[in-house]
Each structure stands twice: as C-alpha cells, then as structure tokens.
Protein backbone atom coordinates (compact mmCIF):
# COMPACT_ATOMS: atom_id res chain seq x y z
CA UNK A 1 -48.25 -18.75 21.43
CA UNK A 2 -49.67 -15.85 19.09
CA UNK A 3 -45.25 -15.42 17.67
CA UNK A 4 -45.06 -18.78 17.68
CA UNK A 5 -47.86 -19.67 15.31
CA UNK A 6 -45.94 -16.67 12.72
CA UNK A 7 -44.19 -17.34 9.86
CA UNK A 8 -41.35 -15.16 9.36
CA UNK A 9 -42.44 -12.39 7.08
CA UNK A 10 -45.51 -12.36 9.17
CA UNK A 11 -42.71 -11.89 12.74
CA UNK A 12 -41.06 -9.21 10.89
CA UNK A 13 -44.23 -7.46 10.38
CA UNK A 14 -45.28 -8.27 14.10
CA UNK A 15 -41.72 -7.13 15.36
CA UNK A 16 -41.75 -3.99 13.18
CA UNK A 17 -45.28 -2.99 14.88
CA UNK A 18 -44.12 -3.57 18.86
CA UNK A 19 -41.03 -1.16 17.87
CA UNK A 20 -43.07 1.44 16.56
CA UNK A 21 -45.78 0.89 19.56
CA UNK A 22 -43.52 0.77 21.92
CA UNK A 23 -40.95 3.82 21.88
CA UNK A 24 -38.43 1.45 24.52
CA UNK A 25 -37.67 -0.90 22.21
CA UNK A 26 -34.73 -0.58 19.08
CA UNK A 27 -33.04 -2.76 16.98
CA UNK A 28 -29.53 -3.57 17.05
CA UNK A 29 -28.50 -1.43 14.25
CA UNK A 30 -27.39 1.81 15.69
CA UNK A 31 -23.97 2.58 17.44
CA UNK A 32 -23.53 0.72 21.27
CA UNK A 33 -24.82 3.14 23.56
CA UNK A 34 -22.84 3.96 26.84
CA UNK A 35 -25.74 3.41 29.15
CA UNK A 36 -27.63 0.94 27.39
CA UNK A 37 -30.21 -0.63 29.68
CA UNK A 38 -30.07 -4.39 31.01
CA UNK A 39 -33.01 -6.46 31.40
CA UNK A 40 -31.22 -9.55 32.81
CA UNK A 41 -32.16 -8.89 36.52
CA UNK A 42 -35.89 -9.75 37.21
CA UNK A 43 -38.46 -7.05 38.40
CA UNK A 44 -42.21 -7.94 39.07
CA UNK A 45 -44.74 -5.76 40.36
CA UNK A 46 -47.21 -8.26 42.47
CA UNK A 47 -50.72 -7.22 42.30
CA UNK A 48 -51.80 -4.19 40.85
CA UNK A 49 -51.29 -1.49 43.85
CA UNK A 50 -50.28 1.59 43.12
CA UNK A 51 -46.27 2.10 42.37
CA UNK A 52 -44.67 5.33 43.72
CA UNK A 53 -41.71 6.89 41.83
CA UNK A 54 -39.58 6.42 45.32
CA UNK A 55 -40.03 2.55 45.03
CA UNK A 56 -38.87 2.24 40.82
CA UNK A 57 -34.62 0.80 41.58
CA UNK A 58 -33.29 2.68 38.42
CA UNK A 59 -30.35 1.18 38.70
CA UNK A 60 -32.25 -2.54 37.79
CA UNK A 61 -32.88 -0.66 34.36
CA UNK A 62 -29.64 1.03 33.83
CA UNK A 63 -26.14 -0.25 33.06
CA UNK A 64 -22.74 0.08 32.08
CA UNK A 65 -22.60 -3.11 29.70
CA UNK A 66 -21.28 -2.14 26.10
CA UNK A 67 -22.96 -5.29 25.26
CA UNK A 68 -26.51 -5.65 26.26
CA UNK A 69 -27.29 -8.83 27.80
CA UNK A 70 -30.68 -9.17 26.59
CA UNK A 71 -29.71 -9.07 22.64
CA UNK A 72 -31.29 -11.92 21.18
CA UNK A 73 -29.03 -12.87 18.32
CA UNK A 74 -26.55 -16.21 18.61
CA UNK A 75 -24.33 -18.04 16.69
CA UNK A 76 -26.93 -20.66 15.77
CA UNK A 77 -29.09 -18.44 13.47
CA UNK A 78 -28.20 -18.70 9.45
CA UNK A 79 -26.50 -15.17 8.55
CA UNK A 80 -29.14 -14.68 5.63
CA UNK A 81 -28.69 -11.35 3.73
CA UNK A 82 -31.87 -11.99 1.16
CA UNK A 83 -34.06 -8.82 0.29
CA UNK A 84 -36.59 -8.81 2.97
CA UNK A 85 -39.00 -6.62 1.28
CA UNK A 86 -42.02 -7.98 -0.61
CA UNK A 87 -42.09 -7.16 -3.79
CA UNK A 88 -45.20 -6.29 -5.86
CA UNK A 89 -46.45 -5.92 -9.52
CA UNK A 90 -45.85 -3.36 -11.19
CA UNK A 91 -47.93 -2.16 -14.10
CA UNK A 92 -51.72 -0.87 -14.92
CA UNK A 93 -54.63 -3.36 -12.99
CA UNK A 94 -56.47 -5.79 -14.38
CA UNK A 95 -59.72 -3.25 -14.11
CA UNK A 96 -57.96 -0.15 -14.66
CA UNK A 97 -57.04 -1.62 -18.05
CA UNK A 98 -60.51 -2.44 -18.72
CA UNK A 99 -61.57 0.30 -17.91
CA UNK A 100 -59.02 1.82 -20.98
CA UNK A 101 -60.43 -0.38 -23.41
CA UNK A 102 -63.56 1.10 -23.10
CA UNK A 103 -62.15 4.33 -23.97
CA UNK A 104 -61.53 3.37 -27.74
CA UNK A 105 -65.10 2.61 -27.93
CA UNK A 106 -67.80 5.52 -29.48
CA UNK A 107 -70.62 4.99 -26.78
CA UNK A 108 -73.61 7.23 -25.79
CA UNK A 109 -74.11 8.43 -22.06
CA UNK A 110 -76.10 5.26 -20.63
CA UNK A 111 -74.00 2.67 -22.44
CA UNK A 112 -71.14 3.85 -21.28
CA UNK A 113 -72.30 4.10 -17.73
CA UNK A 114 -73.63 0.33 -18.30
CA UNK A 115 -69.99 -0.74 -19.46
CA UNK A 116 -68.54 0.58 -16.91
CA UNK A 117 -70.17 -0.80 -14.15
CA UNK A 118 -70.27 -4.09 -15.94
CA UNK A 119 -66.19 -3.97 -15.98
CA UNK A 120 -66.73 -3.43 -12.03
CA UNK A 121 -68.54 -6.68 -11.74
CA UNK A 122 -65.84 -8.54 -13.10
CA UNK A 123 -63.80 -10.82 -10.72
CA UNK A 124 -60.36 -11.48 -10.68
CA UNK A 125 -60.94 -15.15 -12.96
CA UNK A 126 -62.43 -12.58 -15.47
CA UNK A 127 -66.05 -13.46 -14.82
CA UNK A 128 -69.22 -11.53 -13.85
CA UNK A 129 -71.43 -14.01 -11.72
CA UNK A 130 -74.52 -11.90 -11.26
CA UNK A 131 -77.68 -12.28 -12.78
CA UNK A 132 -78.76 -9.36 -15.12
CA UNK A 133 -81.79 -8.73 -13.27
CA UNK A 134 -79.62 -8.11 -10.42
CA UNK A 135 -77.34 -5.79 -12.27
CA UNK A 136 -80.38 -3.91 -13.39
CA UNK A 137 -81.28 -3.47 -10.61
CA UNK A 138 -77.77 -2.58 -9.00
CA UNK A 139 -77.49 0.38 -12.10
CA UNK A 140 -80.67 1.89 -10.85
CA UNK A 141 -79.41 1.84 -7.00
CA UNK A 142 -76.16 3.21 -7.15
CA UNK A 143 -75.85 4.63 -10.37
CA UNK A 144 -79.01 6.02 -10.93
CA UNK A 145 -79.02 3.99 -14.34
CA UNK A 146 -82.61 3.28 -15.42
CA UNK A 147 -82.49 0.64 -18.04
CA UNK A 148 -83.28 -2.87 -19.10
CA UNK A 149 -82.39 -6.39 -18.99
CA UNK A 150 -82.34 -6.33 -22.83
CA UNK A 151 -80.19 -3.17 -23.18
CA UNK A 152 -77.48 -4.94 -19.99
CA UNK A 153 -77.39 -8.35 -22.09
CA UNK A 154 -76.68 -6.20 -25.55
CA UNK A 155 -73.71 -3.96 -24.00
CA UNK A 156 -72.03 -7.23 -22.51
CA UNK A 157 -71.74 -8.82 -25.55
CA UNK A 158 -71.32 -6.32 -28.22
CA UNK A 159 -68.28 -4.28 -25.75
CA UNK A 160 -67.51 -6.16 -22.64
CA UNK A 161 -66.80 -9.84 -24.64
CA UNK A 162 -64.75 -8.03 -27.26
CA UNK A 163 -62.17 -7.03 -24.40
CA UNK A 164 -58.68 -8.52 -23.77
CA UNK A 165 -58.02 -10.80 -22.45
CA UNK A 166 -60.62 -13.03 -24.22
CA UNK A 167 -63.45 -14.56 -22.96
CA UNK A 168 -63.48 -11.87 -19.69
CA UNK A 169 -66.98 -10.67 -18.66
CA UNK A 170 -68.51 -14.25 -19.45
CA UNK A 171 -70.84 -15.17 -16.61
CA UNK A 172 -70.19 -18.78 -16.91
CA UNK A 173 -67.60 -21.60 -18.11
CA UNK A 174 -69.50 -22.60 -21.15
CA UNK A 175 -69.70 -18.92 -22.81
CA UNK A 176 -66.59 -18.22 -21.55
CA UNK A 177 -65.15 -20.89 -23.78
CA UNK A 178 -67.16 -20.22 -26.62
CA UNK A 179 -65.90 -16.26 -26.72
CA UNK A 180 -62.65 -17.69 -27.14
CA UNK A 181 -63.35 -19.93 -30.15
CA UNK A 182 -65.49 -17.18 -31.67
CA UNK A 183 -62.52 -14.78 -31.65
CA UNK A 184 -60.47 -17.44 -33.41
CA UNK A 185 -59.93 -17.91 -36.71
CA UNK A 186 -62.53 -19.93 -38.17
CA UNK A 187 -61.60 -24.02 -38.92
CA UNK A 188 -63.25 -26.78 -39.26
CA UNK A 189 -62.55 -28.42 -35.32
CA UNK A 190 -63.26 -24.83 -34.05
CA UNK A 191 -67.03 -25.00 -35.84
CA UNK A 192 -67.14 -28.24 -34.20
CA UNK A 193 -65.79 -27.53 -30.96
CA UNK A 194 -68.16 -24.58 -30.52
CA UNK A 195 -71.32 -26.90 -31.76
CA UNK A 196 -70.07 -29.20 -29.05
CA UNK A 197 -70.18 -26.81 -26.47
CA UNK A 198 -73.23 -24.96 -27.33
CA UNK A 199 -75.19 -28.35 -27.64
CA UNK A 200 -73.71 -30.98 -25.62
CA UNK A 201 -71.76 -28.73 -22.70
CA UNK A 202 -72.51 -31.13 -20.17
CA UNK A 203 -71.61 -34.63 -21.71
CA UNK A 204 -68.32 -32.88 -22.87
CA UNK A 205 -67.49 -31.69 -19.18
CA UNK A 206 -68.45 -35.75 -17.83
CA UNK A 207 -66.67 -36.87 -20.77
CA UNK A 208 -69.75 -38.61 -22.23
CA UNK A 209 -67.83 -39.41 -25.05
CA UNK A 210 -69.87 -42.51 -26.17
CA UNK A 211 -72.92 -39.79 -26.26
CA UNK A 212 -70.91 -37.15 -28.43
CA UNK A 213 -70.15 -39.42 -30.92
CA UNK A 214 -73.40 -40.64 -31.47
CA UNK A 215 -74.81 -37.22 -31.41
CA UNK A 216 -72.67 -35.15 -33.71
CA UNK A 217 -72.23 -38.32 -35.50
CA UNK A 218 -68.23 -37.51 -35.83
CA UNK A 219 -64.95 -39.92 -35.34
CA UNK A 220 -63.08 -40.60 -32.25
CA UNK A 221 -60.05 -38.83 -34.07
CA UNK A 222 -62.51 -36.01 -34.39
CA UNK A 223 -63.48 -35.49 -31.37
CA UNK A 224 -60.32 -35.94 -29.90
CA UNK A 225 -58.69 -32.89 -32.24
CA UNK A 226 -62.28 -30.92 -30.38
CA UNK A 227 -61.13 -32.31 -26.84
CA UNK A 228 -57.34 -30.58 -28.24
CA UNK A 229 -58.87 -27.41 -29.29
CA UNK A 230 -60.85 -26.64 -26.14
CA UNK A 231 -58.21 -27.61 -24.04
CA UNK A 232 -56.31 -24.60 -25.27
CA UNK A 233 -58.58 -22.05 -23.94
CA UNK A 234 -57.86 -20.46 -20.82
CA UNK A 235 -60.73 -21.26 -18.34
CA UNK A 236 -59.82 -18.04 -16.06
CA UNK A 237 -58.99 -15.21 -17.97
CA UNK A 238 -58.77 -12.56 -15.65
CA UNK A 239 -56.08 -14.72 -13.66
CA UNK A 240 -53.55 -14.74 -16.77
CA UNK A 241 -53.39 -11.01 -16.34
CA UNK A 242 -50.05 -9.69 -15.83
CA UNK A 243 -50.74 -6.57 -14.44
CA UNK A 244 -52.81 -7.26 -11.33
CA UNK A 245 -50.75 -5.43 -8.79
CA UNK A 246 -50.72 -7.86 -6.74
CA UNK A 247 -48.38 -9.21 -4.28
CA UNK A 248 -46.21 -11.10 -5.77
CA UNK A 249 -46.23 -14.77 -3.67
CA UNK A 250 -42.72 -15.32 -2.29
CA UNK A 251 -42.01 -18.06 0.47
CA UNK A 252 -38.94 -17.59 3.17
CA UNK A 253 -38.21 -20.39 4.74
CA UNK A 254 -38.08 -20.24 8.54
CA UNK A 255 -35.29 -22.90 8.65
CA UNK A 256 -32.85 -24.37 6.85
CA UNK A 257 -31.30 -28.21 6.60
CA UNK A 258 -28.18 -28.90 4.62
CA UNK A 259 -26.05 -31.83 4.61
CA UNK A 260 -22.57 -31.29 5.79
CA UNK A 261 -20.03 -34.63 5.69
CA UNK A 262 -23.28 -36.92 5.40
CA UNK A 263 -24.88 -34.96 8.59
CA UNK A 264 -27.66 -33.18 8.48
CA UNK A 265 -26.99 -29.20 9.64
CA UNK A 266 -29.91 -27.42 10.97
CA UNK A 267 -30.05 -23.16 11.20
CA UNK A 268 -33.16 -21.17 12.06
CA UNK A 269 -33.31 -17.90 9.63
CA UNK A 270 -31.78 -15.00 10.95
CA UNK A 271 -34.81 -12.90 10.31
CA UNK A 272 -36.88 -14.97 13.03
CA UNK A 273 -33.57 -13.91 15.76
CA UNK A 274 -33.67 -10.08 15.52
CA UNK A 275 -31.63 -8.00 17.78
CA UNK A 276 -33.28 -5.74 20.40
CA UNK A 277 -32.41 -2.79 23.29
CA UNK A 278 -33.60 -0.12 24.67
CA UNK A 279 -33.60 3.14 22.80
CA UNK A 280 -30.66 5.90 23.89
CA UNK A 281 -32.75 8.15 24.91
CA UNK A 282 -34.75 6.50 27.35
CA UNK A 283 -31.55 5.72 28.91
CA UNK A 284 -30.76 9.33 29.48
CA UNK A 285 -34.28 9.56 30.11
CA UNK A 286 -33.55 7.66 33.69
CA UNK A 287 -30.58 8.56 33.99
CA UNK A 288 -31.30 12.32 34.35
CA UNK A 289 -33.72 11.45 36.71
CA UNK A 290 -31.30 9.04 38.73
CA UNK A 291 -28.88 11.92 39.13
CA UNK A 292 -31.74 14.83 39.61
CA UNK A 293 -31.49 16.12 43.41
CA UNK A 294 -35.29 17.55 43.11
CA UNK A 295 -37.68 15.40 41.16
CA UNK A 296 -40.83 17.20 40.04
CA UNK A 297 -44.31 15.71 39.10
CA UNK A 298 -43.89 15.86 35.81
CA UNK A 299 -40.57 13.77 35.82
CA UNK A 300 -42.26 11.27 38.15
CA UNK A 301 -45.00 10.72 35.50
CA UNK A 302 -42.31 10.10 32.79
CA UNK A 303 -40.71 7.41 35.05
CA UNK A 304 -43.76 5.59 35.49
CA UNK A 305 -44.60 5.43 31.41
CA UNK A 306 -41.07 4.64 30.85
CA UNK A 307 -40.87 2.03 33.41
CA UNK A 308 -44.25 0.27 31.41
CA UNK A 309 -42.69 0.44 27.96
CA UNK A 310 -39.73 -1.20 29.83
CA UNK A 311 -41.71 -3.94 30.81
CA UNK A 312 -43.81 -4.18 28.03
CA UNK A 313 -40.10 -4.51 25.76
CA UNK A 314 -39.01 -7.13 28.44
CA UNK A 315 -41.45 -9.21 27.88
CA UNK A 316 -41.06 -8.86 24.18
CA UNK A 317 -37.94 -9.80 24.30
CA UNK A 318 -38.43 -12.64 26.59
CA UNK A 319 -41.04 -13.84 23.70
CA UNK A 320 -39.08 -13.55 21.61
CA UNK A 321 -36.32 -16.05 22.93
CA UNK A 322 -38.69 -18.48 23.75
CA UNK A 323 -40.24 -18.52 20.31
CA UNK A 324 -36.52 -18.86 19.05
CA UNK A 325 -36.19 -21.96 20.98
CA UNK A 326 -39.41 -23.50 20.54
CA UNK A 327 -39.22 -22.95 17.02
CA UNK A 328 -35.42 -24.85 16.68
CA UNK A 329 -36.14 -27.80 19.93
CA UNK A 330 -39.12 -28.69 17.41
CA UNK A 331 -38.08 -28.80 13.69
CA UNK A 332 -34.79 -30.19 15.35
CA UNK A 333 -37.14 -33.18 16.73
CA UNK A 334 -38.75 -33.46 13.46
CA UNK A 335 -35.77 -33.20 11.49
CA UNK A 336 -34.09 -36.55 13.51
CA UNK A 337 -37.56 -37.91 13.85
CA UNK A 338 -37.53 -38.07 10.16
CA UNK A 339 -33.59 -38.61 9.69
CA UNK A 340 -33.23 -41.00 6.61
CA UNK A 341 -35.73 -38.84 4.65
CA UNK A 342 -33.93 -35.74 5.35
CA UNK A 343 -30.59 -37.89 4.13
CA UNK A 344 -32.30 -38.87 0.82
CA UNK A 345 -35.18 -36.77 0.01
CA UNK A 346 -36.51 -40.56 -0.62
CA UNK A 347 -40.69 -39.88 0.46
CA UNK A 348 -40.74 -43.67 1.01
CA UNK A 349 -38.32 -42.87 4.15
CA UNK A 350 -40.90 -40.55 5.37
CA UNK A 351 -41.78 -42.48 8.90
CA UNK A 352 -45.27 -42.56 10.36
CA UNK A 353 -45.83 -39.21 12.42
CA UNK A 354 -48.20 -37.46 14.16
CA UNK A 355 -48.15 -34.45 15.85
CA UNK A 356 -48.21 -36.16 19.76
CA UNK A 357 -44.71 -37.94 18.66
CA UNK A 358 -42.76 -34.73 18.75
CA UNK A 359 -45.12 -33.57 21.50
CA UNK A 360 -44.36 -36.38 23.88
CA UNK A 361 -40.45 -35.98 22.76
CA UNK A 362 -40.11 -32.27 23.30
CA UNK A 363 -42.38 -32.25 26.48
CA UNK A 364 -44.73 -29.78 24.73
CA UNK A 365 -48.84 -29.30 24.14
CA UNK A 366 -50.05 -30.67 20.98
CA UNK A 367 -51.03 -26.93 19.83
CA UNK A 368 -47.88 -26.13 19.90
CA UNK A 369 -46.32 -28.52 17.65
CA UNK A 370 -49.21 -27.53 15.54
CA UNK A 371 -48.55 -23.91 15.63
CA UNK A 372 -44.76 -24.79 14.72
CA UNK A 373 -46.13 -27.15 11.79
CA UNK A 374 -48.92 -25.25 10.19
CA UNK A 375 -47.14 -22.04 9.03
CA UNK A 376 -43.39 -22.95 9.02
CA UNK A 377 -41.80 -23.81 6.22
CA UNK A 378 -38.23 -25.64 5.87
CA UNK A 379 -35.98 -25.34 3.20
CA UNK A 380 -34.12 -28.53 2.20
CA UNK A 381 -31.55 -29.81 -0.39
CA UNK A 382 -34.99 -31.46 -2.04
CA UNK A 383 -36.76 -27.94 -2.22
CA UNK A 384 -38.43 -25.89 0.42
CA UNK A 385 -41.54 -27.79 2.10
CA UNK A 386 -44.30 -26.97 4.48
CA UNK A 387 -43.58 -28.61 7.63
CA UNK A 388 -46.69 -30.53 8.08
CA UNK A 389 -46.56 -31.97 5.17
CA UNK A 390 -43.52 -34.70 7.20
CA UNK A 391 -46.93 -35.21 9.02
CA UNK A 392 -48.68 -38.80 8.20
CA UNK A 393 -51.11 -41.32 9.34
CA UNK A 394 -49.81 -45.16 9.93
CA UNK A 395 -51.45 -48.27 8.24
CA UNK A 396 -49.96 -51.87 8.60
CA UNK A 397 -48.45 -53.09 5.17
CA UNK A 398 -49.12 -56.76 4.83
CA UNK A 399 -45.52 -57.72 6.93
CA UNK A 400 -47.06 -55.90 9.88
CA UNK A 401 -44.95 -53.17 9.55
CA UNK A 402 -45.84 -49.36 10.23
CA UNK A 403 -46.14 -47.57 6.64
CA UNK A 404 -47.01 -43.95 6.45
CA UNK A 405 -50.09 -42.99 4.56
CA UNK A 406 -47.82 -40.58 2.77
CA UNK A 407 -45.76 -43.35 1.18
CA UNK A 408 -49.19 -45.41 0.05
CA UNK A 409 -50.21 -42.05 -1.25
CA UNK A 410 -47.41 -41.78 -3.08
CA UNK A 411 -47.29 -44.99 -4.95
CA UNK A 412 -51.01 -44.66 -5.54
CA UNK A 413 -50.48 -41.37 -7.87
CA UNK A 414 -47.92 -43.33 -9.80
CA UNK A 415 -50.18 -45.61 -10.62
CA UNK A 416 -52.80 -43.81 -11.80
CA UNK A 417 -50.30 -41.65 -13.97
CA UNK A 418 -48.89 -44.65 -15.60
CA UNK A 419 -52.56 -46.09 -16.11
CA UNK A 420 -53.83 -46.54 -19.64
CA UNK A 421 -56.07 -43.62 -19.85
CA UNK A 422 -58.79 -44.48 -22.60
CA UNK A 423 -59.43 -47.34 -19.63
CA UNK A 424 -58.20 -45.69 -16.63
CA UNK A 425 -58.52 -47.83 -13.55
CA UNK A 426 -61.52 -48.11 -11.04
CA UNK A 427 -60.86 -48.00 -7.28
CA UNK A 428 -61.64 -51.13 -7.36
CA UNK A 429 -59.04 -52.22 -9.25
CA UNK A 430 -56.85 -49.78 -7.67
CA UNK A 431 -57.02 -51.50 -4.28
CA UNK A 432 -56.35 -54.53 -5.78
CA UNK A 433 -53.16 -53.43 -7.25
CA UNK A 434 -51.91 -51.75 -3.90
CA UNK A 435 -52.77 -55.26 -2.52
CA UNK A 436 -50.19 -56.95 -4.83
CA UNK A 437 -47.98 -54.23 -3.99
CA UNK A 438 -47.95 -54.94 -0.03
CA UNK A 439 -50.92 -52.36 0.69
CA UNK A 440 -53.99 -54.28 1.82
CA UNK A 441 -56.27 -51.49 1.74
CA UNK A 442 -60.51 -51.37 1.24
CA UNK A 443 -61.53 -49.32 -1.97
CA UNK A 444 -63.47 -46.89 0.09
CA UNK A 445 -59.97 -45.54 1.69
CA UNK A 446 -58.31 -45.81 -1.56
CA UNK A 447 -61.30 -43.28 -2.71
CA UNK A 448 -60.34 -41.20 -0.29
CA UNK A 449 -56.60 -40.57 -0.86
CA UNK A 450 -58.12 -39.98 -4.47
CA UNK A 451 -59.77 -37.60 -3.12
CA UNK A 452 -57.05 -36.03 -0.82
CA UNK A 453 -55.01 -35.92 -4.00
CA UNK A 454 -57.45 -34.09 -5.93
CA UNK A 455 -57.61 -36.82 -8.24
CA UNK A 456 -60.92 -37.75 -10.38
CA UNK A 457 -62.99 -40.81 -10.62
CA UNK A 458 -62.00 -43.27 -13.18
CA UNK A 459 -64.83 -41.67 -16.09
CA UNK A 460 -63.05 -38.12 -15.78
CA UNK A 461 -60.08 -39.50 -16.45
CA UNK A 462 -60.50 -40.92 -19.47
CA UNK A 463 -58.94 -39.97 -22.59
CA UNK A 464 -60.15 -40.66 -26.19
C-alpha cells in the first residue's frame, strides 16, 4: 500500500533506499551473473522458532538461470530514456544575496547586527511578519542586541526597504505596495495611487469604487489608470527571485496514453518497472558455503543474515510487481471508464465517476483506487493531468440524464469569463443562466463551485 500510494520520482527514491539497505538486492545493470539467485520457488518460515543453518535448502536460493526469473521488467512498460535526476537552481539565495546588499552599506556595529537579523526574518514572499516588539525582543535573546523599537523601525526602512527586489522586508501588503510606487519615478497616477493606498487601502482591496471616487473626488478613467498602476506591482517579491536554490518543480508522469489508429494505447513509465537480483557476491557467498565440507560458526551466522536480506529482497520484489499491476489494472479501468474523453480531450465527455466505480470494476478497496488517484499523474495527447482530477460528482441535467459536476463546472467558468465585468453576474443570476442552459441547480451550490474554482463574489469582480 505504502509503493502504491508513490509517485514515481518518489519510487525511485524509495527503490534507491531498499538497495542501499539491503546489500541482497541490485539492479539489472551489471553483467548476467553465472549463479544468479532465483526467487521463483516459495520459502516461508512459519512462526518465529529458531532456524538452524542445517535446515536453510541453498539450493531454493541458488541457480543456474542466465536469466533471473524474478526480474521485474516486461514488454508493457514505455522504454523512457528522460534525465531522471532533479534538477535544481543554480545561483546565489534569495538571503545570501541580501545579505550582499548589505555589504555596500556604511553601518555602525549595532545597525548592522539589526540588518542582518532583519534580512533573517524575511520569508520566501519577501515579507517580515513579526511585530517589532517581538524582534526587539528576539535581538536581545539570541543576539545579545540591546536596542529599541524606534532604532528596529528606522533600520527597516532606511536599509532593508531600499533592497532588491523592491518592496522585500515590508511586513504587510499595503506597505509592500507603496515601497514599490515610492521607488518609481514620480507621475501623476503614481501620487494618486500611493494616496489611494495610504488612505483608502481597504475600499481599494473590496473594490469600493463608488467610495473612492467620492473620496479622492477623481474620474472613473482616473481611477481606473490607479487600478492599472497598482496592478503592476508584484505582491510577493521574494517569490520573483531567481536565485532561490530551490528545486526546480518537474512532473513525470507515471503513465502514458496515446492514440494509435483511433485506439487509445496505454504504457506505465519504465521508471515505476525497475529491474532487480541478487548481488554476485552473495551468490558466491552461498555457494562457498554449499560446497564447504566443514562449516564453522562464523559461516553459519553469515547464512542466516544472508538468508534475511534474501527475504527481505523477495518481498521487495514481490511489491514491487504487485504495485506494477495495480498501478496499470487501475488507470487501464479509468482510462476505458472515461473512453470518449480520452478520444477527444472534450471535458464535456468526462462521465460521472467516483472512486467506488473503478473499485467495484477492478475488485479493489476504495483506498486503493485513492492511493492510485491522489499522486499519479497521466500524461495525455491533451497535456499531462492528475488522475483525480477524471474524478466527479453526478447531478441530473433537466432530461434526467447523469452530468458530471466537472462538465457544469466547466461551463460555469465560461460564463463568468465572458460576463460583462463593470456588472459581473450574481449567483443568483448565475443559476438562472445554468437553468436555461439545462443545469437546474440552487444558487447556494452554484456558490460553491465558485468557490471550488477559486472564483470571487460578484463585487470583487468588478472592473471600472
């Protein structure tokens, strides 16, 4: 269950730890070895009395195969050569280049030590989101830094909010903004835009715009060339930082589907079908003792830790295998369960689906197909997806046929990307336009695909 539940880089990393754990256990990449061991005949040691070294059948762990039985590599695995390595970012950090900044700067003893503690706070958006007090008293604590709130306040904003990237160190949205427009070159819409913010942060943020107006007395044109100016700045500095040193975010697909004379082809990545045996040398390990006429205590012992890494890599491999299988009898459920979709790439095709359909059909536990669904991901001629996301709720369309949520979903987000955004639409009137469409649906459930979309109420989506 615990492989299963693995996505691939995450198996290779698993895989590469058992073979360094366990000593038995190789990959497939040296030369065939003459006595290379077969696991295909059972063994099972039935309770937990004590073995003696008389009652261990070598010849159950040796043979004279050239080809291992027990390799787990077959024809149905895609013959993938891409890098398997991760790779990372290279360059100075996002602190350590903070830190460098600081070096151009003529500061005394305590400032120094101030502004560089303050460049520790900072998290990776770029922000420090700790009150001064706290930080005053964190300097005294740990850096034996006696100072004041005052003298904290004065070194953040006359070195830490001159840094690059702009606007890092601010401890909240609003200043963070305003850092920005102060370090641009001064214009009329800037003035404004920074009067807006410094004045009237919160009716800009719930687009208030009726209020603004009013307030700063201005036009809709100018406040719209504000709404343009702010939306400009970068809200998270810290995260536009190239140089992070970070791992770089790379997905591998665990399977692959490709249509081949209008039918759809399914291949599990090679990486998830490594191919495993049992190291030379604890071959010749047992075989030396197989052929010893007088076997000491020492050799004994040997046989009895071999003969537990052998097991141990048995029932690895054995894992292994079954993962393999569970892994292709379910996306290859999914993939026919969801047939036209996988023909098209059409997300209306996507049928209703829920985790106990392929259960039922593959004669599996629910946590299983879960496991499978989760963390897999399935590359396609439409892009590479996450597997659950072929997952969907049903709902009757007004026919009394089966629609997935998905699809309703779907047709919802067009319509409130085509909507006339200086009046964008209420869920009210939202409901009432998936009703005309087919989709009798109450507002409160069209509120809450909004919400699953990550879609605002009507107000914050309103443009000037």
């Amino acid at each position: 269950m615990k492989l299963i539940q693995l996505p691939t880089q995450a198996f290779e990393e698993r895989l590469k730890q058992e073979i360094e754990e366990n000593p038995a256990l190789d990959t497939g990449k040296e030369e065939p070895d003459s006595f290379e061991d077969s696991l295909a005949d059972e063994y099972d040691d039935t309770g937990n009395e004590k073995i003696e070294a008389e009652d261990i059948n070598i010849d159950e762990y040796l043979s004279d195969d050239e080809v291992p039985s027990y390799k787990t590599q077959a024809n149905n695995y895609s013959s993938d050569d891409e890098e398997k390595n991760v790779p990372y970012a290279a360059g100075t950090s996002f602190h350590q280049s903070l830190k460098n900044q600081l070096n151009t700067y003529s500061l005394n003893d305590e400032e120094k030590s101030i502004a560089e503690f303050l460049v520790g706070s900072i998290d990776d958006s770029g922000y420090i989101r700790r009150d001064v007090l706290d930080l005053v008293d964190d300097l005294a604590f740990t850096a034996n830094v006696f100072t004041t709130e005052e003298k904290v306040v004065s070194v953040l904003k006359k070195v830490i909010h001159t840094l690059d990237p702009i606007g890092v160190g601010a401890r909240d949205l609003k200043e963070c903004l305003i850092i920005q427009l102060k370090r641009k070159e001064k214009t009329k819409n800037r003035s404004l835009a920074i009067s807006v913010l410094e004045e009237a942060f919160d009716h800009f943020v719930k687009k208030h715009y009726k209020k603004l107006l009013e307030k700063f007395n201005i036009s809709e044109e100018e406040l719209k060339e504000v709404n343009i100016e702010i939306s400009k700045l970068n809200p998270k500095p810290g995260s536009s930082y190239a140089g992070n040193n970070k791992i770089a975010e790379q997905i591998v697909p665990d399977f692959s589907i490709k249509i081949t004379d209008g039918e759809l082809d399914l291949t599990l990545n090679s990486r998830n079908a490594p191919e495993l045996h049992i190291s030379k040398e604890y071959n010749n390990m047992l075989k030396g003792y197989q052929e010893s006429k007088t076997k000491s205590k020492s050799q004994k012992d040997a046989v009895f830790f071999i003969k537990q890494k052998l097991d141990a890599a048995k029932w690895f491999i054995d894992a292994i295998k079954q993962r393999q299988q569970t892994l292709l009898v379910t996306m290859n459920t999914i993939m026919h369960y969801q047939y036209e979709y996988f023909l098209t790439g059409d997300e209306r095709k996507l049928k209703p689906m829920i985790l106990k359909d392929i259960a039922d059909k593959i004669n599996m536990d629910v946590s299983t197909v879960s496991r499978v669904a989760n963390s897999k991901y399935v590359s396609t001629p439409y892009g590479t997806k996450l597997i659950k996301e072929f997952f969907s709720e049903s709902m009757k369309n007004d026919q009394g046929e089966d629609v997935s949520t998905k699809e309703i979903k779907k047709i919802l987000e067009n319509v409130i990307a085509e909507e006339n955004k200086k009046k964008p639409l209420t869920d009210e009137k939202l409901a009432g336009i998936l009703k005309e469409k087919g989709y009798p649906i109450a507002r409160r459930t069209v509120a809450k695909y909004r919400e699953q979309l990550d879609l605002p109420v009507a107000r914050l989506r309103k443009e000037i």
